[in-house]
N, C-alpha and C. Protein backbone atom coordinates (compact mmCIF):
# COMPACT_ATOMS: atom_id res chain seq x y z
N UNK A 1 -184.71 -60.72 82.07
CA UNK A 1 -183.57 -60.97 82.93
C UNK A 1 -182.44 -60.05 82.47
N UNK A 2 -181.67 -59.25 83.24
CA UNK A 2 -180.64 -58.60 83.01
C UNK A 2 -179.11 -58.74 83.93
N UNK A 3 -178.32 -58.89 82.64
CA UNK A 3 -177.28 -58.89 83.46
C UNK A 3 -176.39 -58.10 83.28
N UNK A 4 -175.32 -57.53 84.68
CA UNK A 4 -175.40 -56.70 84.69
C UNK A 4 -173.54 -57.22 85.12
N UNK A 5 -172.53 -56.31 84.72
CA UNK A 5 -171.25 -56.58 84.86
C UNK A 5 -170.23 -55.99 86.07
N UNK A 6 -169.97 -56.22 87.24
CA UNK A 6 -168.83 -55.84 88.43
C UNK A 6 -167.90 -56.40 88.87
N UNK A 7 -167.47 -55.96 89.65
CA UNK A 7 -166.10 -56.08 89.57
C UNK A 7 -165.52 -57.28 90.89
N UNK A 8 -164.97 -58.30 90.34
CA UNK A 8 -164.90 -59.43 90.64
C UNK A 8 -163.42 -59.27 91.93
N UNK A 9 -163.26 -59.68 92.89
CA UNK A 9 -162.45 -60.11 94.11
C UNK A 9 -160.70 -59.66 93.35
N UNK A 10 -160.78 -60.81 92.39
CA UNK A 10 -159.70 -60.70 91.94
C UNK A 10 -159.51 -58.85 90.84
N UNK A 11 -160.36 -58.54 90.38
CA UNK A 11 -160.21 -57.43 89.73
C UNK A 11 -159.70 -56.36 91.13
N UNK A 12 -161.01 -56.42 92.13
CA UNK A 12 -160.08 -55.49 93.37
C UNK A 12 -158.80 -55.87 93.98
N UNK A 13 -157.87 -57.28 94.05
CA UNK A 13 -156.94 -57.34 94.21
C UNK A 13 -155.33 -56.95 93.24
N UNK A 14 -155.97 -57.28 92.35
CA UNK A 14 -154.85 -56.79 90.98
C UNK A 14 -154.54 -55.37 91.12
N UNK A 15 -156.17 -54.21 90.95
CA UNK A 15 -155.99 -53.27 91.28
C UNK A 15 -154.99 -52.67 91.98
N UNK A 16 -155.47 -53.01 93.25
CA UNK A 16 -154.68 -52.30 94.76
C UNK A 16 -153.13 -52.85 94.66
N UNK A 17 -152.93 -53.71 93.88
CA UNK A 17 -151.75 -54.32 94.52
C UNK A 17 -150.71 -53.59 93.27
N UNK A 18 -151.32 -53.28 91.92
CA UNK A 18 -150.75 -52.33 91.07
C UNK A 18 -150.65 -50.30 92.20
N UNK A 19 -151.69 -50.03 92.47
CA UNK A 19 -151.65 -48.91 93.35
C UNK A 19 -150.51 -48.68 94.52
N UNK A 20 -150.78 -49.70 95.62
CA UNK A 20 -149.46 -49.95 96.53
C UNK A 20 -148.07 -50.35 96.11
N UNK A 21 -147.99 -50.59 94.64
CA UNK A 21 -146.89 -51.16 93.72
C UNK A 21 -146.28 -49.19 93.61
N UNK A 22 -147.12 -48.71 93.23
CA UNK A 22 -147.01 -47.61 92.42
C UNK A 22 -146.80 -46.11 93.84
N UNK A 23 -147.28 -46.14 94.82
CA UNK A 23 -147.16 -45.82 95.66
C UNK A 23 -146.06 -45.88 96.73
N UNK A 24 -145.48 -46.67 96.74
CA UNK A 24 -144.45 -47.70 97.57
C UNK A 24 -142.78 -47.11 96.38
N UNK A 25 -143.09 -47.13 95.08
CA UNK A 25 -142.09 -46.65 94.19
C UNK A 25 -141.94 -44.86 94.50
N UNK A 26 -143.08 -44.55 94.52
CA UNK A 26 -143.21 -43.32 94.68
C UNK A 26 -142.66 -42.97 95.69
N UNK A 27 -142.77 -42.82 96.65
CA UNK A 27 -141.84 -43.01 98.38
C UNK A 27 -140.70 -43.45 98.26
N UNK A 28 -140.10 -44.27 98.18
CA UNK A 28 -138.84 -44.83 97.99
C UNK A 28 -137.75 -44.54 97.16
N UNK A 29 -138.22 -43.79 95.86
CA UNK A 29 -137.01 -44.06 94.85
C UNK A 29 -136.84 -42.27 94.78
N UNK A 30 -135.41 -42.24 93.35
CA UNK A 30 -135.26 -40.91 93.10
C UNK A 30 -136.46 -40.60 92.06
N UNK A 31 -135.91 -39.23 91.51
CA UNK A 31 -136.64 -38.92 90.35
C UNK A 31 -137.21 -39.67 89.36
N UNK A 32 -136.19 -41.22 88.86
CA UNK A 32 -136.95 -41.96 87.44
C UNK A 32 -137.40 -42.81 88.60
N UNK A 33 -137.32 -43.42 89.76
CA UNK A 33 -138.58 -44.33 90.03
C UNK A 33 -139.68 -43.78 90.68
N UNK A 34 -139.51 -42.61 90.52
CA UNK A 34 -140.98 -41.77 91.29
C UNK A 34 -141.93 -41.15 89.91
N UNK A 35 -141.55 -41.26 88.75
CA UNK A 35 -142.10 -41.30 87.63
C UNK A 35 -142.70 -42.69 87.25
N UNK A 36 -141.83 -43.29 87.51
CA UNK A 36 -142.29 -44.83 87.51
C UNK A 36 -143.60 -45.77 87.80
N UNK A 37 -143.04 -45.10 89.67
CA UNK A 37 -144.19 -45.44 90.15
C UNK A 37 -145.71 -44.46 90.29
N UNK A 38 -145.40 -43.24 90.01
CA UNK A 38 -147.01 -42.66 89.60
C UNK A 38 -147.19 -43.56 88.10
N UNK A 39 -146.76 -43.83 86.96
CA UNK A 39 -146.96 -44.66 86.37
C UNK A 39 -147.76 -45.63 86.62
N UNK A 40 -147.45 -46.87 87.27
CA UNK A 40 -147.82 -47.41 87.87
C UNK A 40 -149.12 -47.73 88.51
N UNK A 41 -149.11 -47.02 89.74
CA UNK A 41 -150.55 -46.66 90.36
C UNK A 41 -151.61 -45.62 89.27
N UNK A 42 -151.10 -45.15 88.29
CA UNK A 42 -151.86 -44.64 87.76
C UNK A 42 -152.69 -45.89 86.82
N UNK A 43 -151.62 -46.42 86.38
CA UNK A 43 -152.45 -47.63 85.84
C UNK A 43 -153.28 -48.81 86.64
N UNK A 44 -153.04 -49.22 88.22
CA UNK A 44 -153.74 -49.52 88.97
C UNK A 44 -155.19 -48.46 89.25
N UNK A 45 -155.33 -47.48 88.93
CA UNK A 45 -156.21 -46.81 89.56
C UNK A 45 -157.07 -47.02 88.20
N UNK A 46 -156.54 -46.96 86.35
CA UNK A 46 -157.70 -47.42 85.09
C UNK A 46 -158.12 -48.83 85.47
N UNK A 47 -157.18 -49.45 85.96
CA UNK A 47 -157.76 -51.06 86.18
C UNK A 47 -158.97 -50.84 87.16
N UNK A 48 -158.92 -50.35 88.15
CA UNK A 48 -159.59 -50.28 89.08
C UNK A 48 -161.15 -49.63 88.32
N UNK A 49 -160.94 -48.47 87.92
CA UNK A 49 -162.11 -48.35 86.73
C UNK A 49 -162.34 -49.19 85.64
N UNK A 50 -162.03 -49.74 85.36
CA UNK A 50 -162.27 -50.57 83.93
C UNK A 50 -162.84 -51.51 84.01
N UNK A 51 -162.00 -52.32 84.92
CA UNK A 51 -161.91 -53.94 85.17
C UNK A 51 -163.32 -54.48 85.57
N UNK A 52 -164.19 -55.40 84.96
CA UNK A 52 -165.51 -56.00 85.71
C UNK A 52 -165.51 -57.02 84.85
N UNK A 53 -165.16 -58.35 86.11
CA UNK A 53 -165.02 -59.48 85.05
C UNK A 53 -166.42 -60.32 85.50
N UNK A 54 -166.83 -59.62 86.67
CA UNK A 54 -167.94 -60.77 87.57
C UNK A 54 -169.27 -60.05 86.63
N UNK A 55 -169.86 -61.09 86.43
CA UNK A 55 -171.19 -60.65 85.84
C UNK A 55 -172.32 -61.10 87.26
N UNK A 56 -173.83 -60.30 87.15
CA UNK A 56 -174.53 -60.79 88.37
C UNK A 56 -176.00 -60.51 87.20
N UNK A 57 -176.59 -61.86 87.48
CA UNK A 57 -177.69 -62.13 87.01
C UNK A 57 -179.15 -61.53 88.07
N UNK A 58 -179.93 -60.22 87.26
CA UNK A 58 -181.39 -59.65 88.35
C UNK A 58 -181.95 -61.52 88.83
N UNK A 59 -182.10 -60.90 90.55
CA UNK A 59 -183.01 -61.56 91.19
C UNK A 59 -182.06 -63.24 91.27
N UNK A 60 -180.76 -63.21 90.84
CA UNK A 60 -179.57 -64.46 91.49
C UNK A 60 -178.57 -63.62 92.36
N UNK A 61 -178.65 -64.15 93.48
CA UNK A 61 -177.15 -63.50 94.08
C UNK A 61 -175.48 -63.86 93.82
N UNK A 62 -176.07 -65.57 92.94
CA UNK A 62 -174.46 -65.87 92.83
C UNK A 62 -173.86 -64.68 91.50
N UNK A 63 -172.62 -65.06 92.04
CA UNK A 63 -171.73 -63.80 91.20
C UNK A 63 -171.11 -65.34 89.47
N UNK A 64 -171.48 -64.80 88.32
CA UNK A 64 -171.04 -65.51 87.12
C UNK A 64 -169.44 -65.24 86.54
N UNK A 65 -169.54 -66.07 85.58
CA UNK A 65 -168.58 -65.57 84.61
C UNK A 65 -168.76 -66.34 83.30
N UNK A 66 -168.56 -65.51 82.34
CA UNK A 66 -168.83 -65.37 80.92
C UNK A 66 -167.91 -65.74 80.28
N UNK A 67 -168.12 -67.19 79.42
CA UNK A 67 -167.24 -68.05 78.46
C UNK A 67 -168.00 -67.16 77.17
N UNK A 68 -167.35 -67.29 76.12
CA UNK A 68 -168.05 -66.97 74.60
C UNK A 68 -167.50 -67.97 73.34
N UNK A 69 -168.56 -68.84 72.83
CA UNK A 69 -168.09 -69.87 72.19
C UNK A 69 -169.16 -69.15 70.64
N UNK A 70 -168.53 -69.63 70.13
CA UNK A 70 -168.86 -69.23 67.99
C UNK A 70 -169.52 -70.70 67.56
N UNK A 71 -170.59 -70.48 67.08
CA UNK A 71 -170.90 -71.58 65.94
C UNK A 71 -171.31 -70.94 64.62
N UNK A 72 -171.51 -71.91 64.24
CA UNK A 72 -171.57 -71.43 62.03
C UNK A 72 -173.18 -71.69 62.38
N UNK A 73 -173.83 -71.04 60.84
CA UNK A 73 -175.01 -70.33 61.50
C UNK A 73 -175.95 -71.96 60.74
N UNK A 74 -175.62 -72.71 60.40
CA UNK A 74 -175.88 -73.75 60.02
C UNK A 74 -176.20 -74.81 61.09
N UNK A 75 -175.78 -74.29 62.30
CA UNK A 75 -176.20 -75.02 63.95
C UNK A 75 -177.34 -74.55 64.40
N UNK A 76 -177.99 -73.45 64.34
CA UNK A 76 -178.78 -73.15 64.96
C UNK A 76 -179.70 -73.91 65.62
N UNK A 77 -180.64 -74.23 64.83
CA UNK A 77 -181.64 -75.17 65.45
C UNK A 77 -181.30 -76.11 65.97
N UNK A 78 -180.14 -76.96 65.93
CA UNK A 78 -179.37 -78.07 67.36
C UNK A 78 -178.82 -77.03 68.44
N UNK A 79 -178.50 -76.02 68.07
CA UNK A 79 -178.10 -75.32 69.13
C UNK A 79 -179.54 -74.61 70.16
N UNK A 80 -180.59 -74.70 69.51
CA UNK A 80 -181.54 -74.49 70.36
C UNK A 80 -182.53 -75.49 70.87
N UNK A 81 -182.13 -76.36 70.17
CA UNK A 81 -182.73 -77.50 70.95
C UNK A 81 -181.92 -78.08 72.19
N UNK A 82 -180.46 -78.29 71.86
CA UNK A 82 -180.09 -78.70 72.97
C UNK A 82 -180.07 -77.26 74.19
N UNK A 83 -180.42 -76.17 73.95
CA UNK A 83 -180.31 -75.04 75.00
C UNK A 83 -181.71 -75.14 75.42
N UNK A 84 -182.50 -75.72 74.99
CA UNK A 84 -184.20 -75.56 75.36
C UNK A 84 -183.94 -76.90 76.60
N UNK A 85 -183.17 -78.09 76.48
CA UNK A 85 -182.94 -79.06 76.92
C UNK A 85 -183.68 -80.11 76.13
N UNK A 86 -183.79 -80.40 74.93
CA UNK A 86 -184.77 -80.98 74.32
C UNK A 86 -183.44 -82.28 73.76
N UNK A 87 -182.05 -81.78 73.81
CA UNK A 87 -181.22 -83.04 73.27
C UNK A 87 -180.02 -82.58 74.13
N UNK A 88 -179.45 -84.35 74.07
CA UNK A 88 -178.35 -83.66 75.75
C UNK A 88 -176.80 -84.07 74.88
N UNK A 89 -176.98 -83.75 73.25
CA UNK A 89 -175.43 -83.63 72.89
C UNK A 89 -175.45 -82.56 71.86
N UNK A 90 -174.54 -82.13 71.86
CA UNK A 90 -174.06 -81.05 70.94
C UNK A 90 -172.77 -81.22 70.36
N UNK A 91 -173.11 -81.53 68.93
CA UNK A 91 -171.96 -81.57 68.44
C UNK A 91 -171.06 -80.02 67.77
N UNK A 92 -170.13 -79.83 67.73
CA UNK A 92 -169.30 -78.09 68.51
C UNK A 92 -168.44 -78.63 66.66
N UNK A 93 -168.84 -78.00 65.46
CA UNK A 93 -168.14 -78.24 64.56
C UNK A 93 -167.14 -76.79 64.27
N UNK A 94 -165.93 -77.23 64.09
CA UNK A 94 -165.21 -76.01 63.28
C UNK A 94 -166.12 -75.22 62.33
N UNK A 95 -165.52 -73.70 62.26
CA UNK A 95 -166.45 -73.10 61.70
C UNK A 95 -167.26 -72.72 62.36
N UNK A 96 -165.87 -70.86 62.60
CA UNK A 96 -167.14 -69.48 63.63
C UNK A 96 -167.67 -68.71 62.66
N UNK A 97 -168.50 -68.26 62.99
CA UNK A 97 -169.27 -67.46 61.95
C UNK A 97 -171.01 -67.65 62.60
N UNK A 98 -171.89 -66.72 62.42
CA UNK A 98 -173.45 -66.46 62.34
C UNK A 98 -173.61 -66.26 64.15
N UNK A 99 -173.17 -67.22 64.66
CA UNK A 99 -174.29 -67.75 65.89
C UNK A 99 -172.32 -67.12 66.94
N UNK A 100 -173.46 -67.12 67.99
CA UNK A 100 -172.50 -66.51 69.20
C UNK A 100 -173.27 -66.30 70.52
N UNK A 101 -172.35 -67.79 71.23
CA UNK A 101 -173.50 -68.47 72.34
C UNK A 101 -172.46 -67.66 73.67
N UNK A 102 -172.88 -66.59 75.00
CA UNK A 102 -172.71 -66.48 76.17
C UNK A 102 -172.96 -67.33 77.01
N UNK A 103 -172.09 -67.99 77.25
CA UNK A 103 -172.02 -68.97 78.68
C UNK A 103 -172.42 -68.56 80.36
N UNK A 104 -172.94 -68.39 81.00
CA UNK A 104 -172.49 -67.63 82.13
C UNK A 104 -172.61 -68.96 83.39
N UNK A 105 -171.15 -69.14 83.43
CA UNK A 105 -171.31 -70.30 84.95
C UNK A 105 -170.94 -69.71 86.03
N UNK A 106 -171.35 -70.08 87.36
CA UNK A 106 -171.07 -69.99 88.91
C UNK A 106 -170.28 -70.95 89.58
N UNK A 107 -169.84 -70.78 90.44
CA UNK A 107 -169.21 -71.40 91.09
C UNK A 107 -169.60 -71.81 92.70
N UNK A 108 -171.01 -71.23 92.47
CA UNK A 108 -171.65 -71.12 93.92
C UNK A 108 -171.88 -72.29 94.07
N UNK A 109 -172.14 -72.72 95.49
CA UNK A 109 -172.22 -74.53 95.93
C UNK A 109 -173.97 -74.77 95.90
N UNK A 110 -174.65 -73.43 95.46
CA UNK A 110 -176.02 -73.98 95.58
C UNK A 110 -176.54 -74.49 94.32
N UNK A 111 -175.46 -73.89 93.06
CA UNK A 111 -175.89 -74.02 91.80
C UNK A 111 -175.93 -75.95 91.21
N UNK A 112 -176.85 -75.92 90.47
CA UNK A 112 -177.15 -77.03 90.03
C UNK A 112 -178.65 -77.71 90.65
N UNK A 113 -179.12 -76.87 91.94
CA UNK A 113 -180.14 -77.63 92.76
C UNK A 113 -181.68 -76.64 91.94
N UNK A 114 -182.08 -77.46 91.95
CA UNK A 114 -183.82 -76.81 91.62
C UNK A 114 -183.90 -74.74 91.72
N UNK A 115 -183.73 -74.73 92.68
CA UNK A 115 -183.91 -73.28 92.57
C UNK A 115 -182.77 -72.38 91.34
N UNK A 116 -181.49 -72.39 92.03
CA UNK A 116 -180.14 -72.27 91.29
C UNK A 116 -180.14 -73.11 90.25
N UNK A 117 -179.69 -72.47 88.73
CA UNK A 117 -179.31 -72.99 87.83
C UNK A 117 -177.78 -73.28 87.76
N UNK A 118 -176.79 -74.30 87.07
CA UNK A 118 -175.81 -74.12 87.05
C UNK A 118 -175.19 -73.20 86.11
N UNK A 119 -175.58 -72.71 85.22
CA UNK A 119 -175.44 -71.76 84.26
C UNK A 119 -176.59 -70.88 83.32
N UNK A 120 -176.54 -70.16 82.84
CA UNK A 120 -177.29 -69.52 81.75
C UNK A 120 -176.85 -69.59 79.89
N UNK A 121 -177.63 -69.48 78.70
CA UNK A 121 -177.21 -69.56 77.87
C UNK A 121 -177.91 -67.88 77.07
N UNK A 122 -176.89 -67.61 76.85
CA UNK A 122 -178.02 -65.94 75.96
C UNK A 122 -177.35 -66.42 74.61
N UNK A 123 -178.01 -66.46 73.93
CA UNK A 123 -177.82 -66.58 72.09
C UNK A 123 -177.86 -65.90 70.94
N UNK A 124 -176.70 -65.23 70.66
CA UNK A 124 -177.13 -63.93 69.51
C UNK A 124 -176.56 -64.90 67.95
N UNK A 125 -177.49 -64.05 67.21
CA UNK A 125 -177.17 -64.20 65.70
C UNK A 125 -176.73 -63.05 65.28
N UNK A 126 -175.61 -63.33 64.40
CA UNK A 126 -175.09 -61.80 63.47
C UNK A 126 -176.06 -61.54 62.64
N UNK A 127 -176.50 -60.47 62.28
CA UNK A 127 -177.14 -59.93 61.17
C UNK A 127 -176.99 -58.36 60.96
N UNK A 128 -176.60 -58.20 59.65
CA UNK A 128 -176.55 -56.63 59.59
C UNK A 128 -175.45 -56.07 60.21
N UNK A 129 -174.20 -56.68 60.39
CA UNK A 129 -173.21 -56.03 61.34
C UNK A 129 -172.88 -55.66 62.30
N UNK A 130 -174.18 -56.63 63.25
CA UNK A 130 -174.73 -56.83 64.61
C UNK A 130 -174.52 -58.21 65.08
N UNK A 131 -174.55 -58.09 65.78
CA UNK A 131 -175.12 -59.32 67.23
C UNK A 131 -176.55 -58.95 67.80
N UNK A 132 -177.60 -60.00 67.18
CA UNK A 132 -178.78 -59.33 67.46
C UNK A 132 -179.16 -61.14 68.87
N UNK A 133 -179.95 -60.87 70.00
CA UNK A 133 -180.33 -61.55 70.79
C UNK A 133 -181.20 -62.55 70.12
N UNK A 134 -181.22 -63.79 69.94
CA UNK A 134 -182.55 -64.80 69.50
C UNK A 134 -182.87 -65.55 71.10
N UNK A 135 -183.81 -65.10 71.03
CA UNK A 135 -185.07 -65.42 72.51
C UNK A 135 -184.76 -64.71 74.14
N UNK A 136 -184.69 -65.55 74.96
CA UNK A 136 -184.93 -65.33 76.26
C UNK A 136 -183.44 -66.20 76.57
N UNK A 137 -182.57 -65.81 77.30
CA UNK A 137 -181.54 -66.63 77.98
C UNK A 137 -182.32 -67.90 78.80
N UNK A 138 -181.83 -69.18 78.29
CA UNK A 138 -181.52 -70.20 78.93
C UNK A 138 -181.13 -70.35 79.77
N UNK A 139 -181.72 -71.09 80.72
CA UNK A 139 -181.36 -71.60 82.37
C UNK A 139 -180.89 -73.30 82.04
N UNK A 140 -179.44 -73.27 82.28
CA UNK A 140 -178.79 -74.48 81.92
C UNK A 140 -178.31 -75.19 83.11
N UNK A 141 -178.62 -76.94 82.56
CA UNK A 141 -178.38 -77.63 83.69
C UNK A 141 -176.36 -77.79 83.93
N UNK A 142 -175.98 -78.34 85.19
CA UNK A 142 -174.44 -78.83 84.71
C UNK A 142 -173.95 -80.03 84.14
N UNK A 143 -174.84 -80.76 83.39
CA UNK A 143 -174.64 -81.33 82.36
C UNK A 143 -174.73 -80.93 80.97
N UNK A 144 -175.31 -79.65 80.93
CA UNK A 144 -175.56 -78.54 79.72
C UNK A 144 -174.14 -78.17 79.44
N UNK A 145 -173.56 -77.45 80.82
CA UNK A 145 -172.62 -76.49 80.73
C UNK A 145 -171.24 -77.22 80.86
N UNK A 146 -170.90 -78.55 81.07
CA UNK A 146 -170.09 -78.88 80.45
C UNK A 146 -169.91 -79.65 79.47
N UNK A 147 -170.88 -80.23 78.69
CA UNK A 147 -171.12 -80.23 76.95
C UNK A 147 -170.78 -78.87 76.42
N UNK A 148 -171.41 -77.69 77.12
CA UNK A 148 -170.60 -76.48 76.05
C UNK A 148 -169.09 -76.07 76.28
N UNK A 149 -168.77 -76.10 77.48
CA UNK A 149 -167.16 -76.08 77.80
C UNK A 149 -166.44 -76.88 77.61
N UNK A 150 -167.07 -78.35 77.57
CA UNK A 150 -165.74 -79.38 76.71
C UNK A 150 -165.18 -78.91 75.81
């Protein structure tokens, strides 16, 4: 499964509205607000490149978004049991460090039903000065995903 990161409604609105900000200065003013506003739209136009807050999961059409929660590496195995669905509490102790769980929820109205998941779980462990992947991303129910967002 791959996921893959674009650019979310609100990222194209921020954009444009920094651009027509910057454009609109440009037209209108003297010399320091026509510096200003290329300023401006210039920085609307990196947002416009940069910005991808929507993540999209191969072979789901709903569009995600990515929480990132820390556990100490002393969770693991509750943390994969309750992501396998094998226990339906998780206790979330102080103390980040080892483990580093990707959330990815939707907001789509189909999610939660048999086909649609309400979320995904991808699970990396640090090692070596990495974030290395442990298994296959989790297909989480919405009773999963708000035990991890409480």
């Amino acid at each position: 499964m791959e996921i893959t990161k674009s650019r979310s409604a609100k990222d194209w609105a921020i954009s444009l509205i920094f651009i027509v900000l910057g454009v609109v200065l440009m037209i209108a003013g003297s010399t320091s607000i026509l510096i200003l506003g290329a300023i401006v739209a210039v920085f609307g136009v990196l947002l416009l490149l940069v910005c991808r807050s929507a993540c999209h999961i191969e072979g789901n059409p709903a569009s995600y978004t990515r929480h990132s929660i820390e556990f100490s590496s002393a969770q693991k195995n509750e943390l994969v049991e309750f992501l396998a669905g094998h226990s339906t509490h998780l206790d979330k102790k102080d103390g980040a460090g080892g483990l580093l769980l990707y959330v990815y929820t939707t907001k789509d109205s189909r999610a939660g039903s048999v086909d649609v998941p309400s979320g995904y779980g991808l699970l990396y462990e640090f090692s070596q000065y990495e974030y290395v992947p442990v298994g296959e991303p989790y297909a989480l129910s919405a009773a999963q995903v708000d035990e991890l967002l409480k």
